[in-house]
PDB file of N, CA and C in Angstrom:
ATOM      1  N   UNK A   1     -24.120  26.233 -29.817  1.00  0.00           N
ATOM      2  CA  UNK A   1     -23.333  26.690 -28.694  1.00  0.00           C
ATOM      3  C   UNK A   1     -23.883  28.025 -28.218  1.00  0.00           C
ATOM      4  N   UNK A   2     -24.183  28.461 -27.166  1.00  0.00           N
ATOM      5  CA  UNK A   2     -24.651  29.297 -26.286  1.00  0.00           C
ATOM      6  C   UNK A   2     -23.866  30.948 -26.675  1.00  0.00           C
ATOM      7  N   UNK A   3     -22.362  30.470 -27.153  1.00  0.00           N
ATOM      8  CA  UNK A   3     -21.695  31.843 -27.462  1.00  0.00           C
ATOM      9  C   UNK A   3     -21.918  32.588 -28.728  1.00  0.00           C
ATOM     10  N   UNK A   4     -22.469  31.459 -29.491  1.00  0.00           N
ATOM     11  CA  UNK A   4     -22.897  31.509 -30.723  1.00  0.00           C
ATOM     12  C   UNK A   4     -22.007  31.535 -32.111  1.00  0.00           C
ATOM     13  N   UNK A   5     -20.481  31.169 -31.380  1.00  0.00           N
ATOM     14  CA  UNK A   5     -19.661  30.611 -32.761  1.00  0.00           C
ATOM     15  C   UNK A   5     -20.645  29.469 -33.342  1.00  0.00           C
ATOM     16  N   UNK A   6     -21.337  28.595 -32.938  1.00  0.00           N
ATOM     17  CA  UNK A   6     -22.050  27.059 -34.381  1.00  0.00           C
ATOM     18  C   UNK A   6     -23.333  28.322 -34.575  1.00  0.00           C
ATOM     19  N   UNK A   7     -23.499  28.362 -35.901  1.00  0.00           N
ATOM     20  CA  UNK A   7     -24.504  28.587 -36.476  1.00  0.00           C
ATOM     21  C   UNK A   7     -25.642  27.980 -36.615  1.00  0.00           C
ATOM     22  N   UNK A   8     -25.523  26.599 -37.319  1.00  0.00           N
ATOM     23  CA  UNK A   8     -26.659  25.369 -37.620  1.00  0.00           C
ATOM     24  C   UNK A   8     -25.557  24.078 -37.085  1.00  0.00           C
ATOM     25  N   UNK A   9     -26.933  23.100 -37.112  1.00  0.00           N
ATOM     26  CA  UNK A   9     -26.141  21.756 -36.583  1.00  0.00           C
ATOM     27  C   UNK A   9     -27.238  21.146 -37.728  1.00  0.00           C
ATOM     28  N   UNK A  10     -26.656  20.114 -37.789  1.00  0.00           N
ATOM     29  CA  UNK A  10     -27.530  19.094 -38.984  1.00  0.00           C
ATOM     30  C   UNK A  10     -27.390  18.011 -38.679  1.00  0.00           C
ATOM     31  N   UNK A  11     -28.462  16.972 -38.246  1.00  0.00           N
ATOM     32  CA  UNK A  11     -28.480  15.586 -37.681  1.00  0.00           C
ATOM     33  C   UNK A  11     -29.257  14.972 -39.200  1.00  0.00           C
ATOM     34  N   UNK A  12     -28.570  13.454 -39.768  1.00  0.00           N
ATOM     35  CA  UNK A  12     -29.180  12.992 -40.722  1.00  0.00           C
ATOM     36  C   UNK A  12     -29.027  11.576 -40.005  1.00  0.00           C
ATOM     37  N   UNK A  13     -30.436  10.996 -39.976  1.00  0.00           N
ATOM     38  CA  UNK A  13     -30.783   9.366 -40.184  1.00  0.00           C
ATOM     39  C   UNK A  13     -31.040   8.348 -41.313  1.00  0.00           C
ATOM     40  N   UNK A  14     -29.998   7.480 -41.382  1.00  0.00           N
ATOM     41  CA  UNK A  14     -30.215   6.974 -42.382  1.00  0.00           C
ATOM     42  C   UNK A  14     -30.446   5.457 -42.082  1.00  0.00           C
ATOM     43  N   UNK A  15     -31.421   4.800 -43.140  1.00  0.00           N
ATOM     44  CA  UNK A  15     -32.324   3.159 -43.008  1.00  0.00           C
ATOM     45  C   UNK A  15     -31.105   2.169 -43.308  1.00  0.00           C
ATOM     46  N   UNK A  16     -31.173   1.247 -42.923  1.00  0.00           N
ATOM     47  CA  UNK A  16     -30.400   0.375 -43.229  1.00  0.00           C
ATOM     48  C   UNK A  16     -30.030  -0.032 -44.865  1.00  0.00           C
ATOM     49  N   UNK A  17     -30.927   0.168 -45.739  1.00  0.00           N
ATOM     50  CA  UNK A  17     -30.071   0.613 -46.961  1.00  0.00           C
ATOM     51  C   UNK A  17     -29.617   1.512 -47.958  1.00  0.00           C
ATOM     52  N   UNK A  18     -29.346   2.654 -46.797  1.00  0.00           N
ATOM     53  CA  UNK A  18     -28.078   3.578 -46.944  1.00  0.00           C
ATOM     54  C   UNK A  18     -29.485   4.728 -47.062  1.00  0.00           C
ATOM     55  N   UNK A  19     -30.710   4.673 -47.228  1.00  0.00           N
ATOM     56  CA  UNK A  19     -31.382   5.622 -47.736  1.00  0.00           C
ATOM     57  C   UNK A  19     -31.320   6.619 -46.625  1.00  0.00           C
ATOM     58  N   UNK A  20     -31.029   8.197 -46.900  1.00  0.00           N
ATOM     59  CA  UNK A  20     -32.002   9.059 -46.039  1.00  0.00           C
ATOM     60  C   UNK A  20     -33.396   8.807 -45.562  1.00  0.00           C
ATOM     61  N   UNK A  21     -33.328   8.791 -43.928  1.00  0.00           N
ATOM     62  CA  UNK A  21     -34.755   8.883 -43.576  1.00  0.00           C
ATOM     63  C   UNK A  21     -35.756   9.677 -42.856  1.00  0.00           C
ATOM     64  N   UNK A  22     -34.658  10.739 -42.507  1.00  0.00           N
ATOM     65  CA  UNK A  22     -35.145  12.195 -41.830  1.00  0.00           C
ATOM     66  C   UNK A  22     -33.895  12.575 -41.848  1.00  0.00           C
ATOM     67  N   UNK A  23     -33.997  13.930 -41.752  1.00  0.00           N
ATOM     68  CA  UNK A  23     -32.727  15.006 -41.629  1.00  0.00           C
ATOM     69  C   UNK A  23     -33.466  16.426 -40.512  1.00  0.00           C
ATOM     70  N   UNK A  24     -33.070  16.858 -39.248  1.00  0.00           N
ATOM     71  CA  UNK A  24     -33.217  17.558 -38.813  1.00  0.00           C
ATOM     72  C   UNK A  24     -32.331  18.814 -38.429  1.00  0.00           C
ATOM     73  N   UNK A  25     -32.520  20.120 -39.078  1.00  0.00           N
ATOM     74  CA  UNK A  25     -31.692  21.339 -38.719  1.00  0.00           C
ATOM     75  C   UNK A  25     -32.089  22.116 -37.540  1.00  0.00           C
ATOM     76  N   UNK A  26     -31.032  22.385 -36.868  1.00  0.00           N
ATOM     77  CA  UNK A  26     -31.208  23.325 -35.572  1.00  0.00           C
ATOM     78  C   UNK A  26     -30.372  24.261 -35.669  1.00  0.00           C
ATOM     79  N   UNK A  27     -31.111  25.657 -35.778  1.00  0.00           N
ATOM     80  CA  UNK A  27     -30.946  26.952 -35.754  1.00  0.00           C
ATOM     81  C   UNK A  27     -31.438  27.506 -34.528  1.00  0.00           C
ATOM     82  N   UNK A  28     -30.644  29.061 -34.867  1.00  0.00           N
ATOM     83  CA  UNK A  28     -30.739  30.003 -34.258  1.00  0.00           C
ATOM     84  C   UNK A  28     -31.340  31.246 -34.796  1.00  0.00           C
ATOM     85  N   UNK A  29     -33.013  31.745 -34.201  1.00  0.00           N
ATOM     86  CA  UNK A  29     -34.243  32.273 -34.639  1.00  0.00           C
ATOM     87  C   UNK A  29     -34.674  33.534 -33.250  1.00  0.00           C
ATOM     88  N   UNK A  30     -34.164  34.401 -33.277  1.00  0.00           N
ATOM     89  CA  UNK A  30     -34.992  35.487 -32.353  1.00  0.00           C
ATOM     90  C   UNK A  30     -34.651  34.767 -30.945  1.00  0.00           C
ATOM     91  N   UNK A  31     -33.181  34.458 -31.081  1.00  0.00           N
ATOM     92  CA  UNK A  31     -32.707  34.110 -29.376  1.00  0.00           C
ATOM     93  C   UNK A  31     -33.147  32.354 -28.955  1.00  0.00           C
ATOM     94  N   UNK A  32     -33.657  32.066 -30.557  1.00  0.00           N
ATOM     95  CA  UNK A  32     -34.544  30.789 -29.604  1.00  0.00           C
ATOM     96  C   UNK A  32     -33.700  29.687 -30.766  1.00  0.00           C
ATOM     97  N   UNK A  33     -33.741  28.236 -29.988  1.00  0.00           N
ATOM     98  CA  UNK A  33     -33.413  27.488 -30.649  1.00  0.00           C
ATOM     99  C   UNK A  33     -34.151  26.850 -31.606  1.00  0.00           C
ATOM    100  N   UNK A  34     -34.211  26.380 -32.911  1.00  0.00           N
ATOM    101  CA  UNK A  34     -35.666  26.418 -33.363  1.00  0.00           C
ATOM    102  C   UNK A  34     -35.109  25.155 -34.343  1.00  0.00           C
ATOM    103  N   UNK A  35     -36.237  24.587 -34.488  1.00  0.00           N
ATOM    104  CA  UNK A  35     -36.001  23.063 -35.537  1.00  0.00           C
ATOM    105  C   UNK A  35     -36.353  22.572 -36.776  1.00  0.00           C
ATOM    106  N   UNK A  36     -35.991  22.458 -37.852  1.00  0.00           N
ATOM    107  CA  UNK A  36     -36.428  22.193 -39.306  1.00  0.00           C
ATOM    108  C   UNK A  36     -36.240  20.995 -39.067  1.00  0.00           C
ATOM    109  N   UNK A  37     -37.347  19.905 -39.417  1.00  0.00           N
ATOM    110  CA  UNK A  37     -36.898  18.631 -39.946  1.00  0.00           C
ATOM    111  C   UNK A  37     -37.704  17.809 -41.213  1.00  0.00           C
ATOM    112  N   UNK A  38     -37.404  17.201 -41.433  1.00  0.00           N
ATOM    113  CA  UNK A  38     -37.579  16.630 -42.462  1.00  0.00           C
ATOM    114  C   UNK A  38     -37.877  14.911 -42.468  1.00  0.00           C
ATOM    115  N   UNK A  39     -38.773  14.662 -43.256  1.00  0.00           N
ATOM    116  CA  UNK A  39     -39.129  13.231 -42.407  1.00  0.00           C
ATOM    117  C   UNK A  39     -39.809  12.199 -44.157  1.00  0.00           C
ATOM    118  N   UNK A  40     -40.632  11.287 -43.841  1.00  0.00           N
ATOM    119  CA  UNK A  40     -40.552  10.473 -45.436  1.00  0.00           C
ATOM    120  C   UNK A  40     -42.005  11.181 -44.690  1.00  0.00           C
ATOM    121  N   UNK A  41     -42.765  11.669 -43.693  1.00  0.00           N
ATOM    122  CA  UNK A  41     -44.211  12.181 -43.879  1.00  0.00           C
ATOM    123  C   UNK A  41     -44.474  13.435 -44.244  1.00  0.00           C
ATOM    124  N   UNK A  42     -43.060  14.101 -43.984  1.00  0.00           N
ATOM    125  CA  UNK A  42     -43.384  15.590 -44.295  1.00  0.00           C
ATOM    126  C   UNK A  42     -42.011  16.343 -43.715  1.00  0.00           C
ATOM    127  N   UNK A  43     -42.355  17.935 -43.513  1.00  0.00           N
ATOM    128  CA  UNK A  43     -41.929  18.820 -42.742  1.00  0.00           C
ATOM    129  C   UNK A  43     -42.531  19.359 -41.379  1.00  0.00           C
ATOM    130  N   UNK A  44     -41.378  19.958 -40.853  1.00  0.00           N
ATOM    131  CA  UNK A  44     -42.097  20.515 -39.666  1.00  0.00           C
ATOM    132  C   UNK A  44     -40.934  21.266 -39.102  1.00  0.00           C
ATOM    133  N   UNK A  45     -41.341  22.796 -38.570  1.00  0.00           N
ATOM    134  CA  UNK A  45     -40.223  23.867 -38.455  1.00  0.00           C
ATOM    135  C   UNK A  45     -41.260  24.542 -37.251  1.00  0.00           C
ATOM    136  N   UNK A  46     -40.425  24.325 -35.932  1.00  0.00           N
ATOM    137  CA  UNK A  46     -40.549  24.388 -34.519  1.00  0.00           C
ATOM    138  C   UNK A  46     -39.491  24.837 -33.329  1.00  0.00           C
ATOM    139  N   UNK A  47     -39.765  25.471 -32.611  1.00  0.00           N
ATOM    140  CA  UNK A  47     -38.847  25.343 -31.706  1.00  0.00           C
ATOM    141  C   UNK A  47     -38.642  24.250 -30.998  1.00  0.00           C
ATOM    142  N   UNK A  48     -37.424  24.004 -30.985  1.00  0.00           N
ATOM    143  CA  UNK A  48     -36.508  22.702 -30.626  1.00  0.00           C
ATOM    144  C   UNK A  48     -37.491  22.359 -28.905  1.00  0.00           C
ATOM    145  N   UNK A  49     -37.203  23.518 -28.432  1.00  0.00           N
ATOM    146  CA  UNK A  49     -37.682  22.325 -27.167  1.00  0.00           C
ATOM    147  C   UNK A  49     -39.134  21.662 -27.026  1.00  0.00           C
ATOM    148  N   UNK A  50     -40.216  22.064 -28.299  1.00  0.00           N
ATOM    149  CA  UNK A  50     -41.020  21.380 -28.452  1.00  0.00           C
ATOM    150  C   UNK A  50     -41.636  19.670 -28.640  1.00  0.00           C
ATOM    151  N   UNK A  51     -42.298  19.417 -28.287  1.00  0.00           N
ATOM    152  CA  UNK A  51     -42.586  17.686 -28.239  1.00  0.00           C
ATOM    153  C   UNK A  51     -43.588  17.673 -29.421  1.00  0.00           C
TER     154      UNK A  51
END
């Protein structure tokens, strides 16, 4: 949220049998929105509006 009451948001995907299959965190980093995620290939910690 822009006012900055949410701190982090946490999105988790999970496979059809029940497993975790990425989990992505979105924070707040030097004004910027910025992205931790987590994946079965790896990590990767970016700003969110990145592709």
């Amino acid at each position: 949220m822009s006012n900055g009451s949410m701190k982090e948001q946490l999105f988790v995907t999970f496979g059809e049998d029940g497993t975790v299959q990425s989990a992505s965190l979105y924070y707040m980093a030097d004004g910027e929105i910025m992205e931790y995620r987590v994946t079965e290939d790896g990590a990767v910690e970016e700003p969110a509006g990145r592709d």
